[in-house]
N, C-alpha and C. Protein backbone atom coordinates (compact mmCIF):
# COMPACT_ATOMS: atom_id res chain seq x y z
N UNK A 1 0.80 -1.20 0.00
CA UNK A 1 0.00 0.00 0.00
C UNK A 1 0.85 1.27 0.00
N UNK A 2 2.01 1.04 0.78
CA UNK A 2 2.69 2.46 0.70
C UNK A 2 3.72 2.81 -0.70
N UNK A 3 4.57 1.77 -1.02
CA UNK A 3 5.43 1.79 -2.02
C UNK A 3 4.47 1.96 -3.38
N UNK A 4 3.69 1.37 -3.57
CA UNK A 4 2.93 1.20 -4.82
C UNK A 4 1.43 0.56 -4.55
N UNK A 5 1.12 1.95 -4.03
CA UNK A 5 -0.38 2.28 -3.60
C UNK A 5 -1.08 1.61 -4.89
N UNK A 6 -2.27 0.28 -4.76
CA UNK A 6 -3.23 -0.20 -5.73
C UNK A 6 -4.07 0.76 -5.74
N UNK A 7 -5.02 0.12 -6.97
CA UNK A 7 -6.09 1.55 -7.41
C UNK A 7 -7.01 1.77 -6.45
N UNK A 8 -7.39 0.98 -5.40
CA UNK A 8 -8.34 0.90 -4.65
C UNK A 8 -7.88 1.75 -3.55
N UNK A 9 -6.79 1.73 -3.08
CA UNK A 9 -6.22 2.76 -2.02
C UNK A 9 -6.10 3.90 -2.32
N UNK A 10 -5.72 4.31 -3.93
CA UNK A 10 -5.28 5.69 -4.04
C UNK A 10 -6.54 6.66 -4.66
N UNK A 11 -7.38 5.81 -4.85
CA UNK A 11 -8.74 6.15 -5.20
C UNK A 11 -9.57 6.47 -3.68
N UNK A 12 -9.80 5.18 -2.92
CA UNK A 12 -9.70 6.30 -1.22
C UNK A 12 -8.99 7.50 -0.74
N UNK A 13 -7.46 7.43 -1.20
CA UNK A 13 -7.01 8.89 -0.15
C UNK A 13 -7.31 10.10 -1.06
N UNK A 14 -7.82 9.42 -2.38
CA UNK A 14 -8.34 10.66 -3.31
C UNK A 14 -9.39 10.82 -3.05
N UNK A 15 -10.80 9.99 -2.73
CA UNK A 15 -12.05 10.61 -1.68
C UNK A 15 -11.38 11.12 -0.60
N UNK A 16 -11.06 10.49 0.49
CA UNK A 16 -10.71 11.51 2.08
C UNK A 16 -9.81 12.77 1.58
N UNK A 17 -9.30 13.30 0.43
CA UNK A 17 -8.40 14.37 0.47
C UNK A 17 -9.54 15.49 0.14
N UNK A 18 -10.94 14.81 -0.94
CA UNK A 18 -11.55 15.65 -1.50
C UNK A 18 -12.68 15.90 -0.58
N UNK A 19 -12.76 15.54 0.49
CA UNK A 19 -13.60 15.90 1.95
C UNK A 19 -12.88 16.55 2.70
N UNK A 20 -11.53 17.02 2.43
CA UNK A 20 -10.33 17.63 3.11
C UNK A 20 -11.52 19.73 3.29
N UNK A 21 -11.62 19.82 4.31
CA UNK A 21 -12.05 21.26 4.05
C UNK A 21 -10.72 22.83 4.64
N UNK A 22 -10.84 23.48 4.31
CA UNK A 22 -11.48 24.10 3.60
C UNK A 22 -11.41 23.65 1.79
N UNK A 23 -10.13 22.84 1.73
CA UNK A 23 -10.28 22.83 0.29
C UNK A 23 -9.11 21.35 0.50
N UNK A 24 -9.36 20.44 -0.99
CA UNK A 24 -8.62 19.54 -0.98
C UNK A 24 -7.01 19.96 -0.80
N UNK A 25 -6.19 19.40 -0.57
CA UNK A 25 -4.81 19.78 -0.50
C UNK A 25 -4.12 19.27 -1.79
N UNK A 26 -3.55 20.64 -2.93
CA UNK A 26 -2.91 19.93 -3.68
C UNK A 26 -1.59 20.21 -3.63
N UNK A 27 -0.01 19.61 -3.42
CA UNK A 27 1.22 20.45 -3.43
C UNK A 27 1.91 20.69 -4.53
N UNK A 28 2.17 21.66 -4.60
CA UNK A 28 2.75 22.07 -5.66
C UNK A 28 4.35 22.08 -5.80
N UNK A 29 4.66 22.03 -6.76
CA UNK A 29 5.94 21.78 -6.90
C UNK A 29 7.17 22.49 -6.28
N UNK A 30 8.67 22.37 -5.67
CA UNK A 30 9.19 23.37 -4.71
C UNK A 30 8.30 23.53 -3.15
N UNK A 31 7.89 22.54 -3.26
CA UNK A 31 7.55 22.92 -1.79
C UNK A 31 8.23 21.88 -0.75
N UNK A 32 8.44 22.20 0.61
CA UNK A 32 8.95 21.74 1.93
C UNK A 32 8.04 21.04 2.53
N UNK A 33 8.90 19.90 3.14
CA UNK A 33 7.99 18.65 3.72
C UNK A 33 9.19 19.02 5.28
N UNK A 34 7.75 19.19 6.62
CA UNK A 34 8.28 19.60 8.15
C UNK A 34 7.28 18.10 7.89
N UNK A 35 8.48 17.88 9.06
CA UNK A 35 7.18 17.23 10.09
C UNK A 35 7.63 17.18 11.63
N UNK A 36 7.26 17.64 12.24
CA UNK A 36 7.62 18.70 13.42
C UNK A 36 6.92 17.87 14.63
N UNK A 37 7.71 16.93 15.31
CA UNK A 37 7.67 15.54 16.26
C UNK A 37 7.20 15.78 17.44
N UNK A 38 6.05 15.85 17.56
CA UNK A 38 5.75 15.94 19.46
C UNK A 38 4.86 14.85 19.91
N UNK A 39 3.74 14.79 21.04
CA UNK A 39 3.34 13.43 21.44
C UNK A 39 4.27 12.92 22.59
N UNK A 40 4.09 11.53 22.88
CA UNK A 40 4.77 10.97 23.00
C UNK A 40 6.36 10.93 23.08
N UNK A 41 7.17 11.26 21.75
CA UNK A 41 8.37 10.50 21.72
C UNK A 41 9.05 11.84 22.24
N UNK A 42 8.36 13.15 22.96
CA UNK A 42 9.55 14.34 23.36
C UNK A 42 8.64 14.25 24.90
N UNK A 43 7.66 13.58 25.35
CA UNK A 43 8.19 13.13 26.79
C UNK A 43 6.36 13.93 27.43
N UNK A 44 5.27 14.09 26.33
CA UNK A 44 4.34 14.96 26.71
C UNK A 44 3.27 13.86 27.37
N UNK A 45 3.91 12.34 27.81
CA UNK A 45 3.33 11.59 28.64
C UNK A 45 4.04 10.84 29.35
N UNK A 46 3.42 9.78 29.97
CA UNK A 46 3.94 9.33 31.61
C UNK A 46 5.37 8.30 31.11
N UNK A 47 5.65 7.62 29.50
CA UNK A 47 6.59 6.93 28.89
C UNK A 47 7.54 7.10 29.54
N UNK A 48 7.89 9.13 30.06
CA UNK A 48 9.36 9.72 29.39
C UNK A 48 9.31 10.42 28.13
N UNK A 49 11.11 10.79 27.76
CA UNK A 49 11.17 11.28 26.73
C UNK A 49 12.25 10.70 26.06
N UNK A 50 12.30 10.50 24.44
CA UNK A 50 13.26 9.65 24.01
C UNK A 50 13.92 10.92 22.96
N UNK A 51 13.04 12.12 22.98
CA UNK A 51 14.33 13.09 21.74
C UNK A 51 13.65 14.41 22.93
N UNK A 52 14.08 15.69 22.59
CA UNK A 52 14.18 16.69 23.10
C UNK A 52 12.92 17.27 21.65
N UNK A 53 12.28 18.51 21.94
CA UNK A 53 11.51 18.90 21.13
C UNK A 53 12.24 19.81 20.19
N UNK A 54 12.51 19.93 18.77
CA UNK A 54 12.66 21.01 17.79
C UNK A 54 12.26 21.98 18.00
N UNK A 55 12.22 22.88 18.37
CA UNK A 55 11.63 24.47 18.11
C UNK A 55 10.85 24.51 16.25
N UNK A 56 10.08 24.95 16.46
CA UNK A 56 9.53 25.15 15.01
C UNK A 56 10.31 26.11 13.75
N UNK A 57 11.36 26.68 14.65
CA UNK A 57 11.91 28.22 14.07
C UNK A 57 13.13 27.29 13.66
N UNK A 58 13.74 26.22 14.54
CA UNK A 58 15.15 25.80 13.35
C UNK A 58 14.67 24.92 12.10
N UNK A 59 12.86 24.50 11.92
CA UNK A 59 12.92 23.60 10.55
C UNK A 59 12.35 24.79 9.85
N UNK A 60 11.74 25.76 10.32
CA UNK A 60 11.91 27.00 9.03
C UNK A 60 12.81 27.75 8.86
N UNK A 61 13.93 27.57 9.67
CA UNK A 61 15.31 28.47 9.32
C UNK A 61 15.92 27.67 7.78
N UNK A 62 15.51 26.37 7.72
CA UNK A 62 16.03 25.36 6.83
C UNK A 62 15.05 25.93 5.71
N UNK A 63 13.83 26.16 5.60
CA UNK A 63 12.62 26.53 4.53
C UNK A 63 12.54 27.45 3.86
N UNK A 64 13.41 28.38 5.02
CA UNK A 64 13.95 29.69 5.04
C UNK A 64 14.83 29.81 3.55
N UNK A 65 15.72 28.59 4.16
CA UNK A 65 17.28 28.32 2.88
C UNK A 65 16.94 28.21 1.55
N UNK A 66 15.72 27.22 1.39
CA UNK A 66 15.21 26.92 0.31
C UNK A 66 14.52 27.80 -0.38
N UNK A 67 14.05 28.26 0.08
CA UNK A 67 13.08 29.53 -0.25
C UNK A 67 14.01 30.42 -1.18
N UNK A 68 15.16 30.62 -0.31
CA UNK A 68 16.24 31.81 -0.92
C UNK A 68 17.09 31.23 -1.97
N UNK A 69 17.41 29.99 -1.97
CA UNK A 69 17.69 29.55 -3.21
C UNK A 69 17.08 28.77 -4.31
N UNK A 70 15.70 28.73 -3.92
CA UNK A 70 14.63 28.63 -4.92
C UNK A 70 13.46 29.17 -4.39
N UNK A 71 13.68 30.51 -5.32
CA UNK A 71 11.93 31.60 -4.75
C UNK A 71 10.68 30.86 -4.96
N UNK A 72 10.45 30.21 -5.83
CA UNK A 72 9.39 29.14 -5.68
C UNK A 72 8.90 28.80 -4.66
N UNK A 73 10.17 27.98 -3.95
CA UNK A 73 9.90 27.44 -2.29
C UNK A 73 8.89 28.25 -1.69
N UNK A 74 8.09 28.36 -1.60
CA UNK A 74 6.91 29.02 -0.10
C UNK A 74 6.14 28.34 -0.04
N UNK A 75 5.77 27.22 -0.26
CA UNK A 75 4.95 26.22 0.66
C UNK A 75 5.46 25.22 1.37
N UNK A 76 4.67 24.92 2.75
CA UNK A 76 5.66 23.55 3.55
C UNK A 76 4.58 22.63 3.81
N UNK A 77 4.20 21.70 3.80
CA UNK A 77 3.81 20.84 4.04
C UNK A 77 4.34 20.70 5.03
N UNK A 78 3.15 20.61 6.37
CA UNK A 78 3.72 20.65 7.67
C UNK A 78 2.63 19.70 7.93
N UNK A 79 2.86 18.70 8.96
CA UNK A 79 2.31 17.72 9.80
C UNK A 79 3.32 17.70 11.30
N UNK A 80 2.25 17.80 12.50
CA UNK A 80 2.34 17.64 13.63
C UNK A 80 1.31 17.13 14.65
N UNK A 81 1.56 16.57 15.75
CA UNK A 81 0.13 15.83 16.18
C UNK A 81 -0.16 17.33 17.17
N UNK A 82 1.01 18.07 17.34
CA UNK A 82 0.72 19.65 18.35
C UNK A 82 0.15 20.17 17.72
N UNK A 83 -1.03 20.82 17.92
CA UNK A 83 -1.81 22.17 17.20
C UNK A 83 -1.05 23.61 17.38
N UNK A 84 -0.39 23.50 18.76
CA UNK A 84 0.49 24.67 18.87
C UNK A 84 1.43 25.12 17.70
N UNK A 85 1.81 24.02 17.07
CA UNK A 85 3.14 24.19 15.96
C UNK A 85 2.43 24.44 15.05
N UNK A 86 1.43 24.10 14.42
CA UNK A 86 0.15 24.95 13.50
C UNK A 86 0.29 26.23 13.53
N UNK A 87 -0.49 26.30 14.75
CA UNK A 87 -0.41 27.71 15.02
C UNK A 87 0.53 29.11 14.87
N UNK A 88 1.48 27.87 15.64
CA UNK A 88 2.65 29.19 15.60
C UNK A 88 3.08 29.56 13.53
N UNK A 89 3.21 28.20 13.56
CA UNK A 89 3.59 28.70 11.56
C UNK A 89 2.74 29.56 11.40
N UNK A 90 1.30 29.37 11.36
CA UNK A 90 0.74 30.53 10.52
C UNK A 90 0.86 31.55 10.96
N UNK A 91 1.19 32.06 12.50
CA UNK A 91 1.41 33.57 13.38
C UNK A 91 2.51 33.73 12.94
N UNK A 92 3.65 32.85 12.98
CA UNK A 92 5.34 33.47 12.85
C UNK A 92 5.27 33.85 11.16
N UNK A 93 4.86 32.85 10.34
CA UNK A 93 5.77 32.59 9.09
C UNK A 93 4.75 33.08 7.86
N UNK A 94 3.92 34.06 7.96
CA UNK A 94 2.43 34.67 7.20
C UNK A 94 3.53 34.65 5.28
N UNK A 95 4.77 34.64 5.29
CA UNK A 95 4.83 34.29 4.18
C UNK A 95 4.98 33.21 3.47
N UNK A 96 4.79 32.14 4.06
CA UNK A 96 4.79 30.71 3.89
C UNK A 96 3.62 30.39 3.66
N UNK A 97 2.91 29.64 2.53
CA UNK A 97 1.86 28.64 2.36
C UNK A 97 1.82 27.69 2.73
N UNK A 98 1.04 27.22 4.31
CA UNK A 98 1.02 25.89 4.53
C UNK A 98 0.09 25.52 4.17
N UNK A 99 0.43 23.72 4.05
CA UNK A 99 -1.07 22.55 3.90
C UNK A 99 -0.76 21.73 4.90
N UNK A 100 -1.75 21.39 5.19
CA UNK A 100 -2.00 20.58 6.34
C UNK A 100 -3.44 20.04 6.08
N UNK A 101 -3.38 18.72 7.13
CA UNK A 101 -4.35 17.45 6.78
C UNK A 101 -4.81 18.23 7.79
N UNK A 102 -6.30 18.63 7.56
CA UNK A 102 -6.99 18.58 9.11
C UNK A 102 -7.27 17.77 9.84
N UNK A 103 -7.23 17.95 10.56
CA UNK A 103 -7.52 16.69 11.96
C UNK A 103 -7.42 17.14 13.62
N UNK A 104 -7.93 16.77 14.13
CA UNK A 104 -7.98 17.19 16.26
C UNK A 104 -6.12 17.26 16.67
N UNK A 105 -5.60 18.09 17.01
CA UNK A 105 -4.36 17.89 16.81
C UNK A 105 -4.36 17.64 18.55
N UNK A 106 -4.67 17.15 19.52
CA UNK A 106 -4.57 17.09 20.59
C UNK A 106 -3.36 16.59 21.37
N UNK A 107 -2.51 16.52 20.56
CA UNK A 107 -1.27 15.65 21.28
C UNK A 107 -0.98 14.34 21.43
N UNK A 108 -2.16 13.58 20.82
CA UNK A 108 -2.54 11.90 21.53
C UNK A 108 -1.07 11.58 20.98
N UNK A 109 -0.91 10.30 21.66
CA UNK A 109 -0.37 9.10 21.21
C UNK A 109 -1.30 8.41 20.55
N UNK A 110 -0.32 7.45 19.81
CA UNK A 110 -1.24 6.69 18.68
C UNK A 110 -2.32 5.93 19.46
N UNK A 111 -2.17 5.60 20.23
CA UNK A 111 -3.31 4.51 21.51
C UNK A 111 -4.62 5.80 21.80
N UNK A 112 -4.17 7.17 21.83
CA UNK A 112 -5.02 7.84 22.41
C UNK A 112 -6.18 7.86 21.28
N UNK A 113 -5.45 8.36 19.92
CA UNK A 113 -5.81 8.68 18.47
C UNK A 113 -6.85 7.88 18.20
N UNK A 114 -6.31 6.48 18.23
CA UNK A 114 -7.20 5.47 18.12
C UNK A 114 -8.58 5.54 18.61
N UNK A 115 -8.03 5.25 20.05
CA UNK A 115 -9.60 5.16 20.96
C UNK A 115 -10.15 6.04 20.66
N UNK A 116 -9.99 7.93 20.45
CA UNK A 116 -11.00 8.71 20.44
C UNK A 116 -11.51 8.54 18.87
N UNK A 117 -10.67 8.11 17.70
CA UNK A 117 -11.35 8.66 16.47
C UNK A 117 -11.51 6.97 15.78
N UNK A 118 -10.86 6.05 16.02
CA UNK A 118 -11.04 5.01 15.12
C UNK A 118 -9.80 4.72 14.78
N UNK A 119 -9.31 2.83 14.47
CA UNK A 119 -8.41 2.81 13.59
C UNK A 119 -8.76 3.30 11.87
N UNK A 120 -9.57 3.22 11.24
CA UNK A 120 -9.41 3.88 9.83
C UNK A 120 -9.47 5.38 9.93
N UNK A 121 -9.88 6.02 10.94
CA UNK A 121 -9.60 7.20 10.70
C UNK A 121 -8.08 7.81 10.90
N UNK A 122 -7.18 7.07 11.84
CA UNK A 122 -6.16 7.13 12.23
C UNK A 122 -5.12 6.87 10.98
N UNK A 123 -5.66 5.72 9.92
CA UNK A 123 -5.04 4.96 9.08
C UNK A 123 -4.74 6.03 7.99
N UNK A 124 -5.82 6.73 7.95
CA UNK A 124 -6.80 7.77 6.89
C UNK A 124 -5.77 9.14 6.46
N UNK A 125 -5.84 9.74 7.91
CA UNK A 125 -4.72 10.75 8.46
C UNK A 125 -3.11 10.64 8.38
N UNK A 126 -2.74 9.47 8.67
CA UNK A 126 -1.08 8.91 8.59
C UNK A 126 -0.92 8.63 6.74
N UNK A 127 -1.65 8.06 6.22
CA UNK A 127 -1.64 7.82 4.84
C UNK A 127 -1.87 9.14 4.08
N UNK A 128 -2.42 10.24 3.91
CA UNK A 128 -2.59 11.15 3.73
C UNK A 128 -1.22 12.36 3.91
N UNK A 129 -1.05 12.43 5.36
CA UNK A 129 0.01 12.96 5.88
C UNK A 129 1.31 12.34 4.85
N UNK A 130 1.43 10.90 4.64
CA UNK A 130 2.60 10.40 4.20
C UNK A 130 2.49 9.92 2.95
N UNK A 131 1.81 10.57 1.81
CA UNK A 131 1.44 10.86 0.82
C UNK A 131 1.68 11.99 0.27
N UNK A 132 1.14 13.47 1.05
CA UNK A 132 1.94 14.20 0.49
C UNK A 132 3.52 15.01 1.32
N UNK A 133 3.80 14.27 2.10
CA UNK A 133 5.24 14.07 2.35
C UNK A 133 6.05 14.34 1.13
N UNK A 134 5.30 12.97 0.41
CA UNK A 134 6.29 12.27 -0.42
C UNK A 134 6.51 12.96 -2.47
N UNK A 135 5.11 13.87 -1.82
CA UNK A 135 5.11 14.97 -3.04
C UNK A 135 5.93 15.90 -2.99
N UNK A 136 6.55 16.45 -1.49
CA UNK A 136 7.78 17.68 -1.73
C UNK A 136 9.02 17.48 -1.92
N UNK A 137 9.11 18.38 -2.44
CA UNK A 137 10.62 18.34 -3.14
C UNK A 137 12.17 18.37 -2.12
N UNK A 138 11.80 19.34 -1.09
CA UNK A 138 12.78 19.66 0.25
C UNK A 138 12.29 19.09 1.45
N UNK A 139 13.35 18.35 2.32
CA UNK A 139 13.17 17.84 3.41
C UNK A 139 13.84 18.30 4.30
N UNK A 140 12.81 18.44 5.52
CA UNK A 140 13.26 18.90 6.91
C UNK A 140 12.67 18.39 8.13
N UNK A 141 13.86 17.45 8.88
CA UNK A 141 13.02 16.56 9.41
C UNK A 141 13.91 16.18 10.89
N UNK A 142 13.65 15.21 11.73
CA UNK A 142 14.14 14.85 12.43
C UNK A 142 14.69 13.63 12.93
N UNK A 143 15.88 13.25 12.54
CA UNK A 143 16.31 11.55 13.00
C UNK A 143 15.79 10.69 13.33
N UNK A 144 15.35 11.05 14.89
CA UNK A 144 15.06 10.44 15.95
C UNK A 144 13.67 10.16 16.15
N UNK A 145 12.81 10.49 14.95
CA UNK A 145 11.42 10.16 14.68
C UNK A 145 11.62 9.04 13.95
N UNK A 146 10.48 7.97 14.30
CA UNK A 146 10.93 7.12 12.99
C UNK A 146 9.85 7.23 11.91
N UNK A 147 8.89 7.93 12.43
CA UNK A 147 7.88 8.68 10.92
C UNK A 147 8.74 9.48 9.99
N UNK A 148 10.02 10.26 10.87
CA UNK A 148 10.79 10.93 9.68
C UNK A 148 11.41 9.80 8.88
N UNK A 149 11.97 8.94 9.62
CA UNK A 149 12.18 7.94 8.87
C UNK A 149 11.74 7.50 7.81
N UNK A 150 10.53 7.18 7.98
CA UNK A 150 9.89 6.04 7.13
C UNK A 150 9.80 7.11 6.15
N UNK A 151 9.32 8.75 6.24
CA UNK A 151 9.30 9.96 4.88
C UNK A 151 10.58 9.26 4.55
N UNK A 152 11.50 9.50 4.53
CA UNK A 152 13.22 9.56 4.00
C UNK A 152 13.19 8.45 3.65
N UNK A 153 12.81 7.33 3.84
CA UNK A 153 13.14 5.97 2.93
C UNK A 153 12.40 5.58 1.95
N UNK A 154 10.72 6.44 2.53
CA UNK A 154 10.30 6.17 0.95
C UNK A 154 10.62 7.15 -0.41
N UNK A 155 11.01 8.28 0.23
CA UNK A 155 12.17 9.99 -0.76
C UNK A 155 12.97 8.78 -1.27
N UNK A 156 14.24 8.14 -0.73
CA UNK A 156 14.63 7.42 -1.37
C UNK A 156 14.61 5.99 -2.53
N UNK A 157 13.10 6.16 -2.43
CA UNK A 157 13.07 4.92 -3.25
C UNK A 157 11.81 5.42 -4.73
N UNK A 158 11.07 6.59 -4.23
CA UNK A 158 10.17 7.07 -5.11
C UNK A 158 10.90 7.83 -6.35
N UNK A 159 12.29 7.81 -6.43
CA UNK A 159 12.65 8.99 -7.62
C UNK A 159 12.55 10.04 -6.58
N UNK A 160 12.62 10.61 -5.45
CA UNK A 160 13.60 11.61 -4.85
C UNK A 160 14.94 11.96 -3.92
N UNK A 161 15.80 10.90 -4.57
CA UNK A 161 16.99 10.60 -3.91
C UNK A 161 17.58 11.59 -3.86
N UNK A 162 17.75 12.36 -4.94
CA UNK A 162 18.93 13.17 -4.74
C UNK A 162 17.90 14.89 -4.28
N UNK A 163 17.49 14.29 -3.57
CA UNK A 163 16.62 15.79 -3.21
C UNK A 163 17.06 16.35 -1.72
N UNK A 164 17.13 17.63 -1.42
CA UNK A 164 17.95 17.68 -0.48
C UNK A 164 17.32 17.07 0.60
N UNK A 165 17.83 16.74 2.07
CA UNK A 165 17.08 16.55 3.30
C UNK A 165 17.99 17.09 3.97
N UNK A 166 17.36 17.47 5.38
CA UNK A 166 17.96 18.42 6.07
C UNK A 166 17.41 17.32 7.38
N UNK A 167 18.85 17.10 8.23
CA UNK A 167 18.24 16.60 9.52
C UNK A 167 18.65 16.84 10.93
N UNK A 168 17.54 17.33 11.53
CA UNK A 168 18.01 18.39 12.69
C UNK A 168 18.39 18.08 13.49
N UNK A 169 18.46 16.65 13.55
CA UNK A 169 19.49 15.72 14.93
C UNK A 169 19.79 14.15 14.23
N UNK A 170 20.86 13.47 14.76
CA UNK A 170 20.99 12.65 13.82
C UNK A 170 22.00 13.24 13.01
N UNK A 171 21.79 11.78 12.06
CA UNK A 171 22.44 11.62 11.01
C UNK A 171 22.83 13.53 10.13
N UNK A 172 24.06 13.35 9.82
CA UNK A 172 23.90 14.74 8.92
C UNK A 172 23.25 14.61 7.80
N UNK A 173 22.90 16.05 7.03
CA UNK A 173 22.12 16.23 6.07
C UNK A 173 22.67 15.65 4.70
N UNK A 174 21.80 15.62 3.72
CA UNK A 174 21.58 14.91 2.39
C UNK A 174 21.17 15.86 1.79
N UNK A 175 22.29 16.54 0.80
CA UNK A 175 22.17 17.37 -0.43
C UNK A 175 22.47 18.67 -0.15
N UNK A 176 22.41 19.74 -0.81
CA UNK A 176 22.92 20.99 -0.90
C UNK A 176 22.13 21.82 -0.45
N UNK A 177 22.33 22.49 0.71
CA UNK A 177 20.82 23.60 1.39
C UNK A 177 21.87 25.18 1.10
């Protein structure tokens, strides 16, 4: 389903995108893929914490880069389970075009997600989210996620290898910023 989505799947995230409101999400080319890690794995439950949180301002200092060496760049495709980091993009960064999947951004963990909305709705949202990931051209992301992960391995296997990625802990970066 993920590598080589059948017609039956990509024909679903093409209904749930076109129920997407205010308007379907389409990305356009030159645009930045955040995905900006909170929940769980930076310690916002009883687990612990296994990474420290990003500030939202060092993966647009990176968007920033792109932007300036390709004016095109002003959209980011941003996914976060914080609504705060929403927020703040559209207050800090009013020259940036974001898209974003709507959805309850409450912080859950995946266990929480579940119980309040459903596994297919959960399924719905992550597939969506990691769909159009995989449409931007610039990456800015974080190691120690393994959702950044799984973006970066499928960049590598879809025909966007040599596209830059930028990674804000971890491994160093991939390509020319």
């Amino acid at each position: 389903y993920l590598l080589r989505p059948n017609r039956w799947f990509t024909e679903h995230l093409g209904k749930v995108n076109a129920e997407t409101r205010p308007r379907p999400i389409r990305v356009p080319s030159l645009s930045v893929s955040i995905h900006a890690r909170r929940s769980d794995k930076v310690g916002s439950f009883t687990k612990g914490k296994e990474m420290d949180a990003v500030p939202l301002a060092q993966y647009m200092a990176y968007a920033e880069k792109f932007r300036e060496a390709y004016p095109g760049a002003s959209t980011v495709f941003l996914s976060s389970e914080d609504g705060n980091v929403i927020r703040q993009a559209y207050r800090d960064y009013p020259h940036f075009q974001f898209l974003i999947v709507p959805e309850d951004r409450a912080n859950l963990n995946h266990d929480q997600f579940v119980k309040r909305f459903g596994p297919l709705r959960m399924m719905e949202v992550s597939m969506l989210n990691l769909y159009f990931h995989q449409q931007c051209d610039f990456f800015v992301h974080t190691r120690k996620s393994n959702w950044c992960r799984l973006i970066d391995e499928m960049r590598m296997t879809n025909g966007k290898f040599a596209s830059p990625m930028v990674w804000l802990n971890g491994a160093a970066s991939l390509g020319p910023v």
